[in-house]
C-alpha atoms as a PDB file:
ATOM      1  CA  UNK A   1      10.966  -0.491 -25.923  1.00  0.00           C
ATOM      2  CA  UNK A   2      11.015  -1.351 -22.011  1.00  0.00           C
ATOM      3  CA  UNK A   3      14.799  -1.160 -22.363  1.00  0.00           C
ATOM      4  CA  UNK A   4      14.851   2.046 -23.442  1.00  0.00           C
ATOM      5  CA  UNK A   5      12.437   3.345 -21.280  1.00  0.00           C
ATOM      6  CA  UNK A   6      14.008   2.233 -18.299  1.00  0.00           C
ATOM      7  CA  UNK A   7      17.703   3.624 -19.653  1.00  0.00           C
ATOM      8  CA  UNK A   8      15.867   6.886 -19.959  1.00  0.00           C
ATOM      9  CA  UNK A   9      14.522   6.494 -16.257  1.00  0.00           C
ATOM     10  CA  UNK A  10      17.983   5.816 -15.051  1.00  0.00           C
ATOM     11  CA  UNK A  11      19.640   8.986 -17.115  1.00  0.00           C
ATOM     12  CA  UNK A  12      17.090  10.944 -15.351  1.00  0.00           C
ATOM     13  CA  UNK A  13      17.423  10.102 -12.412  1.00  0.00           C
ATOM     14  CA  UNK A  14      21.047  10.445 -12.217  1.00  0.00           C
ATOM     15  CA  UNK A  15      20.664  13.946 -13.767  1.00  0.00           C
ATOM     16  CA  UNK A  16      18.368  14.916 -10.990  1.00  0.00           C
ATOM     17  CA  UNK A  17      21.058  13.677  -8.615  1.00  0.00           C
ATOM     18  CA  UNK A  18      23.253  15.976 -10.080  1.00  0.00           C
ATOM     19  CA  UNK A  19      21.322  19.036  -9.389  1.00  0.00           C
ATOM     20  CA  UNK A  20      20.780  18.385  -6.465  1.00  0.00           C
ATOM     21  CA  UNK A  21      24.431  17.979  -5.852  1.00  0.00           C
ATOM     22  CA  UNK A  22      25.271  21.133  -7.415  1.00  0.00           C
ATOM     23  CA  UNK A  23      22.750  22.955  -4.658  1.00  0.00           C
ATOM     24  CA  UNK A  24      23.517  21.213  -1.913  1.00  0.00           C
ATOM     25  CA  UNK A  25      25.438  21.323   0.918  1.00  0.00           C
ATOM     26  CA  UNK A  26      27.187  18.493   1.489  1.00  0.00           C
ATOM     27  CA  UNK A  27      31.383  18.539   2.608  1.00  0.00           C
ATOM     28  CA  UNK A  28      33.088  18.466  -0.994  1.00  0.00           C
ATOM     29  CA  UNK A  29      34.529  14.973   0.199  1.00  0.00           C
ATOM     30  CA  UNK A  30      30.791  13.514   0.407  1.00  0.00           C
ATOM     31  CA  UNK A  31      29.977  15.457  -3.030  1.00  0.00           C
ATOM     32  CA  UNK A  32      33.256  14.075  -4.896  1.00  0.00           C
ATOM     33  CA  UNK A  33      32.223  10.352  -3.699  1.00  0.00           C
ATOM     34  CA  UNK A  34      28.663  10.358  -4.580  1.00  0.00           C
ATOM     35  CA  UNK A  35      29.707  12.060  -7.917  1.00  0.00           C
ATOM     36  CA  UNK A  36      32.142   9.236  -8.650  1.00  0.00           C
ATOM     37  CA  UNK A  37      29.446   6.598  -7.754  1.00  0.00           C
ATOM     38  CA  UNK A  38      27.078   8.417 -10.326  1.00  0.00           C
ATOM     39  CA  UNK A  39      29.385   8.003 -13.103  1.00  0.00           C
ATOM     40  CA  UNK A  40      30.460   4.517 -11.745  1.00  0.00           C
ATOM     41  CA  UNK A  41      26.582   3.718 -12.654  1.00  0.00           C
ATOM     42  CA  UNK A  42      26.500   5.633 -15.930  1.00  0.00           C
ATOM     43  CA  UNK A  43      29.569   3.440 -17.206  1.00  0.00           C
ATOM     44  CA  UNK A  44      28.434  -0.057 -16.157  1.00  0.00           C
ATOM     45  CA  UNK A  45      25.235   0.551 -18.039  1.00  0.00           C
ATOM     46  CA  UNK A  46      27.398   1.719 -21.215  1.00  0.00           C
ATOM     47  CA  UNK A  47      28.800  -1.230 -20.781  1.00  0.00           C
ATOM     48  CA  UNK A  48      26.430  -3.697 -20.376  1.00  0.00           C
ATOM     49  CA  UNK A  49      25.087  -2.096 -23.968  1.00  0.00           C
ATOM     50  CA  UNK A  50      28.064  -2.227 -25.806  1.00  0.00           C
ATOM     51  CA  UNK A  51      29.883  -5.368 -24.901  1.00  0.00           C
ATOM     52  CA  UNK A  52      28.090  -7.708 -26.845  1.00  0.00           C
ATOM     53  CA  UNK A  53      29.741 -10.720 -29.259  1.00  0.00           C
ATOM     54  CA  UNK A  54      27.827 -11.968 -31.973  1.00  0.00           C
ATOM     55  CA  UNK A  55      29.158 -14.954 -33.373  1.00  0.00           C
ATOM     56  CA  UNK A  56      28.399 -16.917 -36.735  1.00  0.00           C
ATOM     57  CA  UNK A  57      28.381 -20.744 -36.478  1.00  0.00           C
ATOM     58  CA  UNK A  58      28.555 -23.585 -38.807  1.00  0.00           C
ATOM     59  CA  UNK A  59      24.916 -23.663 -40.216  1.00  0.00           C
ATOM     60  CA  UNK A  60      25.215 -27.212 -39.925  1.00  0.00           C
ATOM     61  CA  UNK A  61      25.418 -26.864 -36.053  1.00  0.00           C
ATOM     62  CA  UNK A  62      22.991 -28.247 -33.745  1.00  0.00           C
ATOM     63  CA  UNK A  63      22.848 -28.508 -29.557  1.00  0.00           C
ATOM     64  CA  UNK A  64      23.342 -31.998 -29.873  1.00  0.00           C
ATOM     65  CA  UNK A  65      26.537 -31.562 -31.287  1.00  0.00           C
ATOM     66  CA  UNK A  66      27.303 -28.613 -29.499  1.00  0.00           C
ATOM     67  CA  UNK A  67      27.199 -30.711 -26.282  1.00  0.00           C
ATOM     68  CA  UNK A  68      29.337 -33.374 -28.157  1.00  0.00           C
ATOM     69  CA  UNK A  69      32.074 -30.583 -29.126  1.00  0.00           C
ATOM     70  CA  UNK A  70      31.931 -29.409 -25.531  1.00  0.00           C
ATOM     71  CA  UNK A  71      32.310 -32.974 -23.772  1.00  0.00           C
ATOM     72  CA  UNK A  72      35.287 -34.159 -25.940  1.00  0.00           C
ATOM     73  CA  UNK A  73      37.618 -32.583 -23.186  1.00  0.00           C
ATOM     74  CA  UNK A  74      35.685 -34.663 -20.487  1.00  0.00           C
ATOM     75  CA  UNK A  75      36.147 -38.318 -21.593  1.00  0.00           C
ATOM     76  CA  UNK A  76      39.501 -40.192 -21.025  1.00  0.00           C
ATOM     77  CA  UNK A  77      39.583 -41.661 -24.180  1.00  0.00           C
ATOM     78  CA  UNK A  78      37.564 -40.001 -26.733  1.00  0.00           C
ATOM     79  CA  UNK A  79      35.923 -43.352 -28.161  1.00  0.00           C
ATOM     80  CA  UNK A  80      32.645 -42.896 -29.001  1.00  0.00           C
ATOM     81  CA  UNK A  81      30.354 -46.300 -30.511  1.00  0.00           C
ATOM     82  CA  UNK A  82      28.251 -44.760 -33.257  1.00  0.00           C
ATOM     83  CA  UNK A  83      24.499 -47.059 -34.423  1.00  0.00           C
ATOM     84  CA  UNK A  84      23.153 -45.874 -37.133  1.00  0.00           C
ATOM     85  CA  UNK A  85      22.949 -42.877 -39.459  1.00  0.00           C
ATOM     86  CA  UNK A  86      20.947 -40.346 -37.448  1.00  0.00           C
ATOM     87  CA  UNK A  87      24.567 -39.492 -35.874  1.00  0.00           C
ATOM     88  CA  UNK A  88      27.185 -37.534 -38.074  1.00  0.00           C
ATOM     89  CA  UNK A  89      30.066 -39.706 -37.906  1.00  0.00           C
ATOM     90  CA  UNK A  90      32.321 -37.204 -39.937  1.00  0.00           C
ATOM     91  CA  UNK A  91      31.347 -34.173 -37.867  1.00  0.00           C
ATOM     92  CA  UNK A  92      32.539 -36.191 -34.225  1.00  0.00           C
ATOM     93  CA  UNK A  93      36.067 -37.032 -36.529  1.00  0.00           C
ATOM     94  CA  UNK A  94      36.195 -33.585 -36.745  1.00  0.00           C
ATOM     95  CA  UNK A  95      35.942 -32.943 -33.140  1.00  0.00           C
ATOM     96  CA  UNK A  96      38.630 -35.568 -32.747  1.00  0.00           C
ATOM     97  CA  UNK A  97      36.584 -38.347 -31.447  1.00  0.00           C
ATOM     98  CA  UNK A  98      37.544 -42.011 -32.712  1.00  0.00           C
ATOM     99  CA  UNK A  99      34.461 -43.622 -34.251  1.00  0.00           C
ATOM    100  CA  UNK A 100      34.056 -47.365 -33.511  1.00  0.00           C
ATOM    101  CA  UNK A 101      31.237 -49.712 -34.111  1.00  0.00           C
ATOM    102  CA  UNK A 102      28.835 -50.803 -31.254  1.00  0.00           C
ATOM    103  CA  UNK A 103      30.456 -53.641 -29.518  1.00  0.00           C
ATOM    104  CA  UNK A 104      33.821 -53.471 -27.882  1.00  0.00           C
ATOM    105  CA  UNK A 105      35.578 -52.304 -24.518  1.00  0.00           C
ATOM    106  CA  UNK A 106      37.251 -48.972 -23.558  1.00  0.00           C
ATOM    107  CA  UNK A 107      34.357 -46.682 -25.140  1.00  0.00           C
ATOM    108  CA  UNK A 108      33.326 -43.528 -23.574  1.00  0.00           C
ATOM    109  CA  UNK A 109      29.732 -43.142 -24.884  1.00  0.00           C
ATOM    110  CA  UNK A 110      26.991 -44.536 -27.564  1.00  0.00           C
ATOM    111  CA  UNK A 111      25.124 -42.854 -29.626  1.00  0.00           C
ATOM    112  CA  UNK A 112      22.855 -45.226 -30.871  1.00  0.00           C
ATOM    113  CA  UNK A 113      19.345 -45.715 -32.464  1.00  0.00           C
ATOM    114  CA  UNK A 114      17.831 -47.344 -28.766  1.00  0.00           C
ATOM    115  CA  UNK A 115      18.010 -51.094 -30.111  1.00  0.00           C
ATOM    116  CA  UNK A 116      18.325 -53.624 -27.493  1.00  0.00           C
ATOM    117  CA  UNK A 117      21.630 -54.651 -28.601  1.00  0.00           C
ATOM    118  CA  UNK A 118      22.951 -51.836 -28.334  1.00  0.00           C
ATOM    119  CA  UNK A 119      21.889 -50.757 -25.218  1.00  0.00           C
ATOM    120  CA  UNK A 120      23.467 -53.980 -23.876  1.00  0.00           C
ATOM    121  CA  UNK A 121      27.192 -53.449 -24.747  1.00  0.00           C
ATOM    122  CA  UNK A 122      27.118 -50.038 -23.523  1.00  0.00           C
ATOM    123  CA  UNK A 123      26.288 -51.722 -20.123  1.00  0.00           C
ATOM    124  CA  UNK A 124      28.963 -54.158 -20.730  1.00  0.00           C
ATOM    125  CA  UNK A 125      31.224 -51.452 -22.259  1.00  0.00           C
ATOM    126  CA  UNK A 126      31.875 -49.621 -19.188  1.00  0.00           C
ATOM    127  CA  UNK A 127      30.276 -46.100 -20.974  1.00  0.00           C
ATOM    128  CA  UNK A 128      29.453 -43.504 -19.821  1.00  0.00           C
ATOM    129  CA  UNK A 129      27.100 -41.745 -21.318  1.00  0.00           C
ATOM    130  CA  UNK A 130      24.484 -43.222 -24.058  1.00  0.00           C
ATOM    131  CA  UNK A 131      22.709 -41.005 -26.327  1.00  0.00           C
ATOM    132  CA  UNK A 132      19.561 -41.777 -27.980  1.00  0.00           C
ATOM    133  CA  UNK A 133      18.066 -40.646 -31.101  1.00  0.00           C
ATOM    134  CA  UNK A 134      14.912 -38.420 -30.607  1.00  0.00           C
ATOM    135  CA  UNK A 135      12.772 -41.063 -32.686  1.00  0.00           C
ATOM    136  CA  UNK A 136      13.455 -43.567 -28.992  1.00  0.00           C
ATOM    137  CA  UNK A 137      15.080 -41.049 -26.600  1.00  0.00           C
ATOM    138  CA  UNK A 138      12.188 -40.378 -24.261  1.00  0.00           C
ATOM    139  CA  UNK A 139      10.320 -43.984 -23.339  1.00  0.00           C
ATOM    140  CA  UNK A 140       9.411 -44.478 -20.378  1.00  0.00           C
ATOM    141  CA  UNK A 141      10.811 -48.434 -20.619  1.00  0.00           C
ATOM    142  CA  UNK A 142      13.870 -46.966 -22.033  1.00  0.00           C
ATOM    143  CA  UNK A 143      14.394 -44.486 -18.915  1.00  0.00           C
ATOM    144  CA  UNK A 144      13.451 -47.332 -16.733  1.00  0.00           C
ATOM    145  CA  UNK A 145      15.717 -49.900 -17.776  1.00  0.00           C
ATOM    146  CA  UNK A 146      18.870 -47.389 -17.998  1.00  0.00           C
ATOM    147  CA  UNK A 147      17.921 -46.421 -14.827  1.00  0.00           C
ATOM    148  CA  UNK A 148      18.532 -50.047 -13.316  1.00  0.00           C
ATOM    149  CA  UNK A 149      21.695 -50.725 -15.829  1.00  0.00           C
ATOM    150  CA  UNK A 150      23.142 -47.285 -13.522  1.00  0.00           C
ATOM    151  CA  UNK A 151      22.209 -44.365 -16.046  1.00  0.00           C
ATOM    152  CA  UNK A 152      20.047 -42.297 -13.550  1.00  0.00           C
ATOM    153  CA  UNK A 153      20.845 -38.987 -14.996  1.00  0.00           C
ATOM    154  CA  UNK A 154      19.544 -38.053 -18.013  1.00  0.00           C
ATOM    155  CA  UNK A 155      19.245 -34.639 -20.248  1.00  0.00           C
ATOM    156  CA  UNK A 156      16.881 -34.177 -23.067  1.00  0.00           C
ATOM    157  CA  UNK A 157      16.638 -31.888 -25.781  1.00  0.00           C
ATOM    158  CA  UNK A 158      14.064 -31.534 -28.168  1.00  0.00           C
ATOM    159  CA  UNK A 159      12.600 -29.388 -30.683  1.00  0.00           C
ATOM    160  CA  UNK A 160      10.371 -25.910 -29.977  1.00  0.00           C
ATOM    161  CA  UNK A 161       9.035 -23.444 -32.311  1.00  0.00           C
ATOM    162  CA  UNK A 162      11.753 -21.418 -32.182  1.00  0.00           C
ATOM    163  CA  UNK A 163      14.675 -23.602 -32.280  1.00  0.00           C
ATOM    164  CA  UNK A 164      15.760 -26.250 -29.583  1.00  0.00           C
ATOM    165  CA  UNK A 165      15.371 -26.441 -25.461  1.00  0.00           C
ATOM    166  CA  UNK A 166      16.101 -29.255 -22.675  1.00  0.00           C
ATOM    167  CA  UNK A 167      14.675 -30.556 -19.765  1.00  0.00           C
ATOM    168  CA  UNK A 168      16.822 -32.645 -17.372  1.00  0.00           C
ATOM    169  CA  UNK A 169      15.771 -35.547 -15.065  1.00  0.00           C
ATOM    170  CA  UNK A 170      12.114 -34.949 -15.402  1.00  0.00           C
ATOM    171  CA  UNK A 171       9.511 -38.150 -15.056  1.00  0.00           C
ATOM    172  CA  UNK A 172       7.627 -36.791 -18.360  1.00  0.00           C
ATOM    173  CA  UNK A 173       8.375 -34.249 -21.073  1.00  0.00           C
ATOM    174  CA  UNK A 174       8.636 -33.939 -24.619  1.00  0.00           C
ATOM    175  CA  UNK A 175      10.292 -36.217 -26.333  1.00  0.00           C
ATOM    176  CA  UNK A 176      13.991 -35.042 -28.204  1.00  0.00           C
ATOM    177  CA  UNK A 177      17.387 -36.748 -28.304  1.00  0.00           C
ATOM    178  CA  UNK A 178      17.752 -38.302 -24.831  1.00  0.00           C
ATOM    179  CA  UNK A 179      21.638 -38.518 -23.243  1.00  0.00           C
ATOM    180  CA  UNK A 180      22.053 -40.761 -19.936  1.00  0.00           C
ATOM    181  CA  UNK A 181      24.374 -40.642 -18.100  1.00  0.00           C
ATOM    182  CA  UNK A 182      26.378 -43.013 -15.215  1.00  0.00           C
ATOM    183  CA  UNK A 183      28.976 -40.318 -14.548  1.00  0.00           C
ATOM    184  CA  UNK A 184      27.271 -37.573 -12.216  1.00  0.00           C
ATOM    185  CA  UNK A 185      30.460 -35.418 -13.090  1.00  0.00           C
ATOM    186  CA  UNK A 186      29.923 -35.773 -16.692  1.00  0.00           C
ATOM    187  CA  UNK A 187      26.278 -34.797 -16.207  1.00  0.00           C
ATOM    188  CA  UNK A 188      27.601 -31.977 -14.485  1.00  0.00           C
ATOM    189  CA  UNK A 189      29.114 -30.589 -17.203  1.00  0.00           C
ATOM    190  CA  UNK A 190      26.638 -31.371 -19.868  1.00  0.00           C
ATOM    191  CA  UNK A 191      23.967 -29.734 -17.794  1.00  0.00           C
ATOM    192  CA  UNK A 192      26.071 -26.865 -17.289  1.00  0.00           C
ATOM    193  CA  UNK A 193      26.015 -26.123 -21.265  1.00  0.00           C
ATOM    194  CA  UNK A 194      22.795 -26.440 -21.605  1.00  0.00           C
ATOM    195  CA  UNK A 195      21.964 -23.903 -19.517  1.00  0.00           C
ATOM    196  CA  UNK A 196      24.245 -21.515 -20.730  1.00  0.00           C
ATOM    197  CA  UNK A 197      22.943 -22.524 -24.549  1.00  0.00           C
ATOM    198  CA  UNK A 198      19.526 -23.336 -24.442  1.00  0.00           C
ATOM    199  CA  UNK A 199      16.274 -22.600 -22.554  1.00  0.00           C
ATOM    200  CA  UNK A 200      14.848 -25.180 -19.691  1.00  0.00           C
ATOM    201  CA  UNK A 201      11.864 -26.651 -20.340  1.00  0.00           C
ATOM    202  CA  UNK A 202      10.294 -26.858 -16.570  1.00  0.00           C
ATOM    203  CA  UNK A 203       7.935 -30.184 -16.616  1.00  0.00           C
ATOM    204  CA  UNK A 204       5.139 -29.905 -14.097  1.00  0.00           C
ATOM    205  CA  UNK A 205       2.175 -32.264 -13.901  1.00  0.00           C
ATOM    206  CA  UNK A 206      -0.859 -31.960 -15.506  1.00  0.00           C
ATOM    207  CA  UNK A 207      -3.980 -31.352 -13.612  1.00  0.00           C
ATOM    208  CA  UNK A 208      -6.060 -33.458 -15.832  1.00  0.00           C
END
């Protein structure tokens, strides 16, 4: 409705212009330019209407692997450690990640389930990133303590009534599937597609 009103507005006001350019009495240099800036307008707005892409996804597809699929091309070696069976295994294969069990060296990220364990040989692994399932990802301990193992960045995305948003580096917020991050590039990136996917969640503090 308030689209549509205001492409009416502009319509009308450029037809106005036009009458007044056929009555004025400008040099015909002046009238051609302004003319040609009229139209410039009319076809950027034409524009703006009809190039639109609309594109079906896998209904399987959510922002968490969205920002998996997009960070593939960002880690050297494409290992990723995966704990437990929140994460689709199968769907990262498909991406071309190799899968490998919580443990060894040379990994890029974890995705784990927050235990202890496996928080500590991502530390020792050299990761880096660490993703956290949304039923740990948003403790305050958990932020803490990745914090001082040299995770300081951190996006979160969590559920809304809608469909999904984030919130990145904020002291409180709701809670979601957590990914921390040691690489400021890396976050870089990830931050980048979120706000290109999703909506921001600003966190302010209550005045309770």
């Amino acid at each position: 409705m308030c689209g549509h009103a205001l492409n009416i507005t502009v319509h009308e006001r450029l037809d106005r212009m036009e009458d007044g350019l056929e009555n004025s009495t400008l040099p015909e240099t002046q009238k051609a330019l302004l003319e040609a800036s009229i139209r410039h307008s009319e076809l950027l707005g034409e524009m703006r209407m009809q190039h639109r892409a609309v594109v079906e996804t896998d209904p399987t597809w959510t922002p968490e692997t969205g920002l998996l699929e997009f960070l593939y091309s960002y880690f050297p070696s494409r290992r990723i450690a995966v704990e437990g069976q929140w994460w689709n295994a199968d769907g990262l294969r498909r991406f071309g990640y190799e899968v490998v069990t919580p443990g060894g060296g040379g990994i890029d990220a974890v995705l784990t389930m927050g235990s202890q364990e496996s928080l500590a040989g991502t530390v020792a692994s050299g990761s880096r990133m660490i993703a956290v399932s949304p039923d740990s990802g948003n403790g305050a301990d958990l932020v803490k303590t990745l914090r001082a193992a040299g995770f300081p960045w951190r996006i979160v995305i969590h559920a809304v009534p809608d469909g999904s948003a984030f919130h990145a580096n904020a002291s409180s917020g709701p809670a979601g599937t957590a990914f921390f991050f040691a690489d400021y590039a890396l976050f870089a990136q990830a931050l980048t597609w979120c706000t290109a996917v999703l909506p921001r969640t600003i966190c302010v503090p209550g005045r309770g």
